[in-house]
Every structure is written in C-alpha cells, then in structure tokens.
C-alpha atoms as a PDB file:
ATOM      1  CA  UNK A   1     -28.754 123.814  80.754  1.00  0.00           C
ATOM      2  CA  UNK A   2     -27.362 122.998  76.763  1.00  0.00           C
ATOM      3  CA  UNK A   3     -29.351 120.132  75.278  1.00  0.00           C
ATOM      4  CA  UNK A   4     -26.647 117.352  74.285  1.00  0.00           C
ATOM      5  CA  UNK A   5     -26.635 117.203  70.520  1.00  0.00           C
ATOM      6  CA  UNK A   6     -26.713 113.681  68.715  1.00  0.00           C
ATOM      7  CA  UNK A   7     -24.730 112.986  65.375  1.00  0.00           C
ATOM      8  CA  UNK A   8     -25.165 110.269  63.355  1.00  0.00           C
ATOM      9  CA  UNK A   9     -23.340 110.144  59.871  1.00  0.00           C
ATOM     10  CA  UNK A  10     -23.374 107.544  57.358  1.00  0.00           C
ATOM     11  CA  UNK A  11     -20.251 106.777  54.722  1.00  0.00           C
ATOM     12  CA  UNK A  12     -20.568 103.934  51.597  1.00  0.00           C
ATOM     13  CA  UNK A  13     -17.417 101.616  52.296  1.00  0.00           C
ATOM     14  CA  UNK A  14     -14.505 101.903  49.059  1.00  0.00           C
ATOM     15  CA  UNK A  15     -14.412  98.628  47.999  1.00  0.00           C
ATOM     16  CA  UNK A  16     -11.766  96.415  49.500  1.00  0.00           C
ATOM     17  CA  UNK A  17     -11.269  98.855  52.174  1.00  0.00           C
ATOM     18  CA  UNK A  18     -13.344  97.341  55.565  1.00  0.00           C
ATOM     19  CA  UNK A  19     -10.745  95.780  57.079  1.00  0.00           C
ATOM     20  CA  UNK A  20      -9.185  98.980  57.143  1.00  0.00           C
ATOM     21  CA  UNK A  21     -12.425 100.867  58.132  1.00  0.00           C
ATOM     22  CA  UNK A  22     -12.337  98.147  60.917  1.00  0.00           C
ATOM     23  CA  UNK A  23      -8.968  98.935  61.872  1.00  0.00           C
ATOM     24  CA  UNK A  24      -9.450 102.523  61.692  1.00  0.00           C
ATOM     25  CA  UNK A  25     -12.397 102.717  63.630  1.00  0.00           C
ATOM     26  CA  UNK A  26     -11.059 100.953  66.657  1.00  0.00           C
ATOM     27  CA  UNK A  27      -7.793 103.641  66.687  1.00  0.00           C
ATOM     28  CA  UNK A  28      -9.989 106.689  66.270  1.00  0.00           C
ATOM     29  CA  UNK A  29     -12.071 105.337  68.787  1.00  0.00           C
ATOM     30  CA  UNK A  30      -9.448 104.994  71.339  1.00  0.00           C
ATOM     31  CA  UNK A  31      -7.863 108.555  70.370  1.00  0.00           C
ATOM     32  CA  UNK A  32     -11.440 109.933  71.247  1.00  0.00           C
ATOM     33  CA  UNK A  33     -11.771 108.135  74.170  1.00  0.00           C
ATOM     34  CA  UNK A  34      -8.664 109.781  75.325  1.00  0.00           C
ATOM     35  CA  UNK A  35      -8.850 112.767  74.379  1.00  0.00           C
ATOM     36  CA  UNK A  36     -12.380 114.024  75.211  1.00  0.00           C
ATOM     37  CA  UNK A  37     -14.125 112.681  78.361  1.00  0.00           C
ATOM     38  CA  UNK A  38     -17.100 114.904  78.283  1.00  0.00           C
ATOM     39  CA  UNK A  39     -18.073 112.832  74.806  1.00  0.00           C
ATOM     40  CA  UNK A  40     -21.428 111.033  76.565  1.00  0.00           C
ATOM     41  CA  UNK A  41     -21.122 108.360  73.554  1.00  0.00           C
ATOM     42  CA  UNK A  42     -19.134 107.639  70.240  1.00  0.00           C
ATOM     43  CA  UNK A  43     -19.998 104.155  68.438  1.00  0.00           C
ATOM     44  CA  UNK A  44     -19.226 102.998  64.794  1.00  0.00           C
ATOM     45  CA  UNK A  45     -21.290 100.620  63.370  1.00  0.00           C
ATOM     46  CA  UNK A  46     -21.229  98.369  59.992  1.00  0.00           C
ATOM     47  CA  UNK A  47     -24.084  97.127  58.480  1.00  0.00           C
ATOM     48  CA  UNK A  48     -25.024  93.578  57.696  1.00  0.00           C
ATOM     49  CA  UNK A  49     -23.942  93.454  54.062  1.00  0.00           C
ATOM     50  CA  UNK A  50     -20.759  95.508  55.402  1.00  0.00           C
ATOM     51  CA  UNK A  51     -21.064  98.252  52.684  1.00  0.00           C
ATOM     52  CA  UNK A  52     -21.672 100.926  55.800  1.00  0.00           C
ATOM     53  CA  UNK A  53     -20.466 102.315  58.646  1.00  0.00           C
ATOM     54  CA  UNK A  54     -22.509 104.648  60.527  1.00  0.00           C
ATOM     55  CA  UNK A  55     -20.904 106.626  62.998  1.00  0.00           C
ATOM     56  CA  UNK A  56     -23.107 107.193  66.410  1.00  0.00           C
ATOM     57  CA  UNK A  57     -22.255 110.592  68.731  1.00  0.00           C
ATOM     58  CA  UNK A  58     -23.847 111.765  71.821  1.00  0.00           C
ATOM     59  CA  UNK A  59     -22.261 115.515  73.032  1.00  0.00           C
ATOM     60  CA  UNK A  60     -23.288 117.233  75.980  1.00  0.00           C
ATOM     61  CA  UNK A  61     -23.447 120.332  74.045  1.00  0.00           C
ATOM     62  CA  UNK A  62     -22.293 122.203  70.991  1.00  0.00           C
ATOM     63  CA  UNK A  63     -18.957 122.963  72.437  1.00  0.00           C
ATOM     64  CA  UNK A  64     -17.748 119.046  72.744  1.00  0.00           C
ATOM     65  CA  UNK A  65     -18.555 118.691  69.167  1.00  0.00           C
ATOM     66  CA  UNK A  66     -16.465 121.881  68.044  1.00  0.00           C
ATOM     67  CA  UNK A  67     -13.763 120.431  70.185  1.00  0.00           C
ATOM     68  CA  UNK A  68     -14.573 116.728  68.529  1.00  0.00           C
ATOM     69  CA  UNK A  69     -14.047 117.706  65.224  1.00  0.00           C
ATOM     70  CA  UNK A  70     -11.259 120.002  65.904  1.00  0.00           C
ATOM     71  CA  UNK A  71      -9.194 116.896  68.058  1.00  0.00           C
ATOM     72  CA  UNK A  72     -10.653 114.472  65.211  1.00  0.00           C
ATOM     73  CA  UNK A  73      -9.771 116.515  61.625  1.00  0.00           C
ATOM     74  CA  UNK A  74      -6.638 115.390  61.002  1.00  0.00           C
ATOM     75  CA  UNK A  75      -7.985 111.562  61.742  1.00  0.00           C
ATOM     76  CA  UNK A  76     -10.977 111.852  60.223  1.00  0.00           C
ATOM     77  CA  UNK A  77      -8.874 112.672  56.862  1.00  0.00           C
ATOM     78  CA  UNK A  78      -7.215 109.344  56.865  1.00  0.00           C
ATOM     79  CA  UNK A  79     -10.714 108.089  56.184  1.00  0.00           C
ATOM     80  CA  UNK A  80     -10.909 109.665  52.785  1.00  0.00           C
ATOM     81  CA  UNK A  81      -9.359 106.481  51.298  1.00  0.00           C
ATOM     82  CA  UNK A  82     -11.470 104.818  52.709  1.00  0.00           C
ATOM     83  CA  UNK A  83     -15.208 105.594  52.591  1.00  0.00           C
ATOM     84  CA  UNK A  84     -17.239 107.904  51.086  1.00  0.00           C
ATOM     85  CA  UNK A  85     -19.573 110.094  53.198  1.00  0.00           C
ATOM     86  CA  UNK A  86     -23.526 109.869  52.232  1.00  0.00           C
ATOM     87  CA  UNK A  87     -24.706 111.734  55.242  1.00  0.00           C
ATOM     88  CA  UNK A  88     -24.641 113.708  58.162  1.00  0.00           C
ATOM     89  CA  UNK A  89     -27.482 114.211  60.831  1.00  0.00           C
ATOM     90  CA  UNK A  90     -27.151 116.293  63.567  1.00  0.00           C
ATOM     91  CA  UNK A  91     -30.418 116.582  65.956  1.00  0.00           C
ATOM     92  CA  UNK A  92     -30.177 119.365  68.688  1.00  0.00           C
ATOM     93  CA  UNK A  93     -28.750 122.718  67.797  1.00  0.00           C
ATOM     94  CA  UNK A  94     -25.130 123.023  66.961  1.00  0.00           C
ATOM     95  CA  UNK A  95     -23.053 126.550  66.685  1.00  0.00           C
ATOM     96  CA  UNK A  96     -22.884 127.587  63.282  1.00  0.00           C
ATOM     97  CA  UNK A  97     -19.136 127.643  63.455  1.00  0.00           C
ATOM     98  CA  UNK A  98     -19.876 123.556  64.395  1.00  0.00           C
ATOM     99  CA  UNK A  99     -22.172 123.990  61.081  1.00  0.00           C
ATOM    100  CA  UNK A 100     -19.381 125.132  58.791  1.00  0.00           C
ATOM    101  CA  UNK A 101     -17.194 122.494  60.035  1.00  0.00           C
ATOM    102  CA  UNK A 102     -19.453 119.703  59.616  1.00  0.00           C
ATOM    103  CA  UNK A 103     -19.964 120.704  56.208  1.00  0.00           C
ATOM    104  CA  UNK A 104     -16.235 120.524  55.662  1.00  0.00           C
ATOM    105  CA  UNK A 105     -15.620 117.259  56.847  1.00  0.00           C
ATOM    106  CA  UNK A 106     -18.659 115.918  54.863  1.00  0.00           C
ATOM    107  CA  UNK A 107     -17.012 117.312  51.470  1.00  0.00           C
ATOM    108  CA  UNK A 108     -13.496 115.909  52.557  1.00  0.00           C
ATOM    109  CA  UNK A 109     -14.990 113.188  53.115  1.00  0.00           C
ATOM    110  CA  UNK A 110     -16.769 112.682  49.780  1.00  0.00           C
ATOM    111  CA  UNK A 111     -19.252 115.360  49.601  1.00  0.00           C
ATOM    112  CA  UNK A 112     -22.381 113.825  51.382  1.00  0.00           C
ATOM    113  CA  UNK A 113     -24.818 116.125  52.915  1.00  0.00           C
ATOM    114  CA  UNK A 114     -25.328 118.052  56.292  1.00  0.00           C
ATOM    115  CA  UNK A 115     -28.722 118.107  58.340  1.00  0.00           C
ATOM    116  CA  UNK A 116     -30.022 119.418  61.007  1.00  0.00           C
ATOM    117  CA  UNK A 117     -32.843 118.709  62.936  1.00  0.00           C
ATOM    118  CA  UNK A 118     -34.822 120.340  66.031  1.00  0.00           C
ATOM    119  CA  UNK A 119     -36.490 119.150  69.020  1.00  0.00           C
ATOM    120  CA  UNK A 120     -40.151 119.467  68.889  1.00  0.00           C
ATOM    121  CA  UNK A 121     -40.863 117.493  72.091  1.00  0.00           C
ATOM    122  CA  UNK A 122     -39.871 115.104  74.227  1.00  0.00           C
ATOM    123  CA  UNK A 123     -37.187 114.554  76.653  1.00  0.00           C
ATOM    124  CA  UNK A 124     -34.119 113.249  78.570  1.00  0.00           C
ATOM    125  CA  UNK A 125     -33.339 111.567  81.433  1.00  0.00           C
ATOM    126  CA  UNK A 126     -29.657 110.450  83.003  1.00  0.00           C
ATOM    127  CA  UNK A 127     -29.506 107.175  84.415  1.00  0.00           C
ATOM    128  CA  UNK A 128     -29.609 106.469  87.666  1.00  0.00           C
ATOM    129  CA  UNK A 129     -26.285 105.560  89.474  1.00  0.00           C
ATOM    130  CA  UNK A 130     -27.523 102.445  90.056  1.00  0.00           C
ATOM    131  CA  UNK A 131     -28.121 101.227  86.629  1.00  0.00           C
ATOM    132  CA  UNK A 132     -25.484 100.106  83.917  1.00  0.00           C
ATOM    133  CA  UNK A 133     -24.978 102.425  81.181  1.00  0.00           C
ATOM    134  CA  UNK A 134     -25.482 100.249  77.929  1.00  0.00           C
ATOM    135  CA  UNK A 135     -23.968 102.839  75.463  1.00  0.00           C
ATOM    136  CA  UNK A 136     -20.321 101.962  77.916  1.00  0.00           C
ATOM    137  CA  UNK A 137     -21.118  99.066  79.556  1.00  0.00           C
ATOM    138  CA  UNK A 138     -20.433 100.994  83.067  1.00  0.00           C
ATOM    139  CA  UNK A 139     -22.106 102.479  85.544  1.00  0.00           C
END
C-alpha cells in the first residue's frame, strides 16, 4: 500500500497583495476540489501578522501529487504576483519526476527551496466511519 505524502509550503505575501492571496486561494481551492477527489486534504492558511500563507496537502500517494501539480501549474502561476515562495516540505517519498516539478514551481514561484523528508517511525490510521473528519468537516 503507497504511504500518502504530506506537503506543506510556505510563500512571504507581496505587499498589498492578501486580499488577492485571499481571493485566490478560495478559487484554487475550489478548482482542486473539483478536479481531484482522491486529494485526502488541501488547506491554505495565513498567519497572524498576515505576511504568510502556508499551503497544507495530504495525497494518497505520489501519483495525486504529479496529477496536483500538473491540474494546478497553470494556477499556481497566477500566484507569482502575488507571493514569494520560502519553502517547500514534502514528508513521504515522492517520484522524482514529482521532485523535478516541485522544484519548478518553487523557482516560478520565487525560488524558495525543496525538501524532503522520510519516515523513520510511526504511523497512520483512517478514521472510523463514525467519526467527523476535521480536515472536511464530513464524515
């Protein structure tokens, strides 16, 4: 079974861009949403000061995040105006063709750097049916 990969990048706001940031997190979000059902989570966050977002993935595998940023290029370009990219973290093991793509969208983005990180230990478990899923807010 693939281990689900999680991706969390960080991008300095432009300054007097965040309501646009805003606005353009909410549309990519719902273009994601649509477009790619296997995505287990996909969050943007802004920090308190509201100088950055931080953008929160959770793929099944490597394959929904080649897909992800194949669907997602052409939107995540719009963001260049926007932000610059700081960082990218990737924990789990991605393709290297995933690799090479992540490190283009960080330089498109403004150049930030690509990580990766591997499981040493620990694990996963799915919630139950049962319980609400607070990544969604469903069950």
């Amino acid at each position: 079974m693939a281990e689900p990969l999680y991706y969390i990048d960080r991008s300095d706001i432009r300054d007097g861009k965040l309501a646009q940031v805003k606005s353009g997190m909410h549309d990519l979000a719902t273009f994601i949403e649509a477009r790619e059902p296997q995505l287990i989570a996909y969050r943007f966050y802004i920090d308190e000061s509201e100088s950055t977002m931080t953008t929160v993935a959770v793929h099944p595998d490597s394959a929904s995040l080649e897909l992800h940023l194949e669907l997602g290029g052409p939107k995540f370009r719009a963001f260049g105006a926007l932000v610059r990219m700081r960082s990218i973290d990737v924990y789990g093991r991605p393709t290297q063709a995933a690799v090479a793509r992540l490190r283009q969208k960080a330089e498109m983005l403004g150049g930030g750097t690509v990580t990766l990180h591997t499981l040493q230990a620990g694990f996963h478990r799915p919630l139950p049916p049962t319980r609400r899923n607070p990544l969604s807010g469903t069950a």
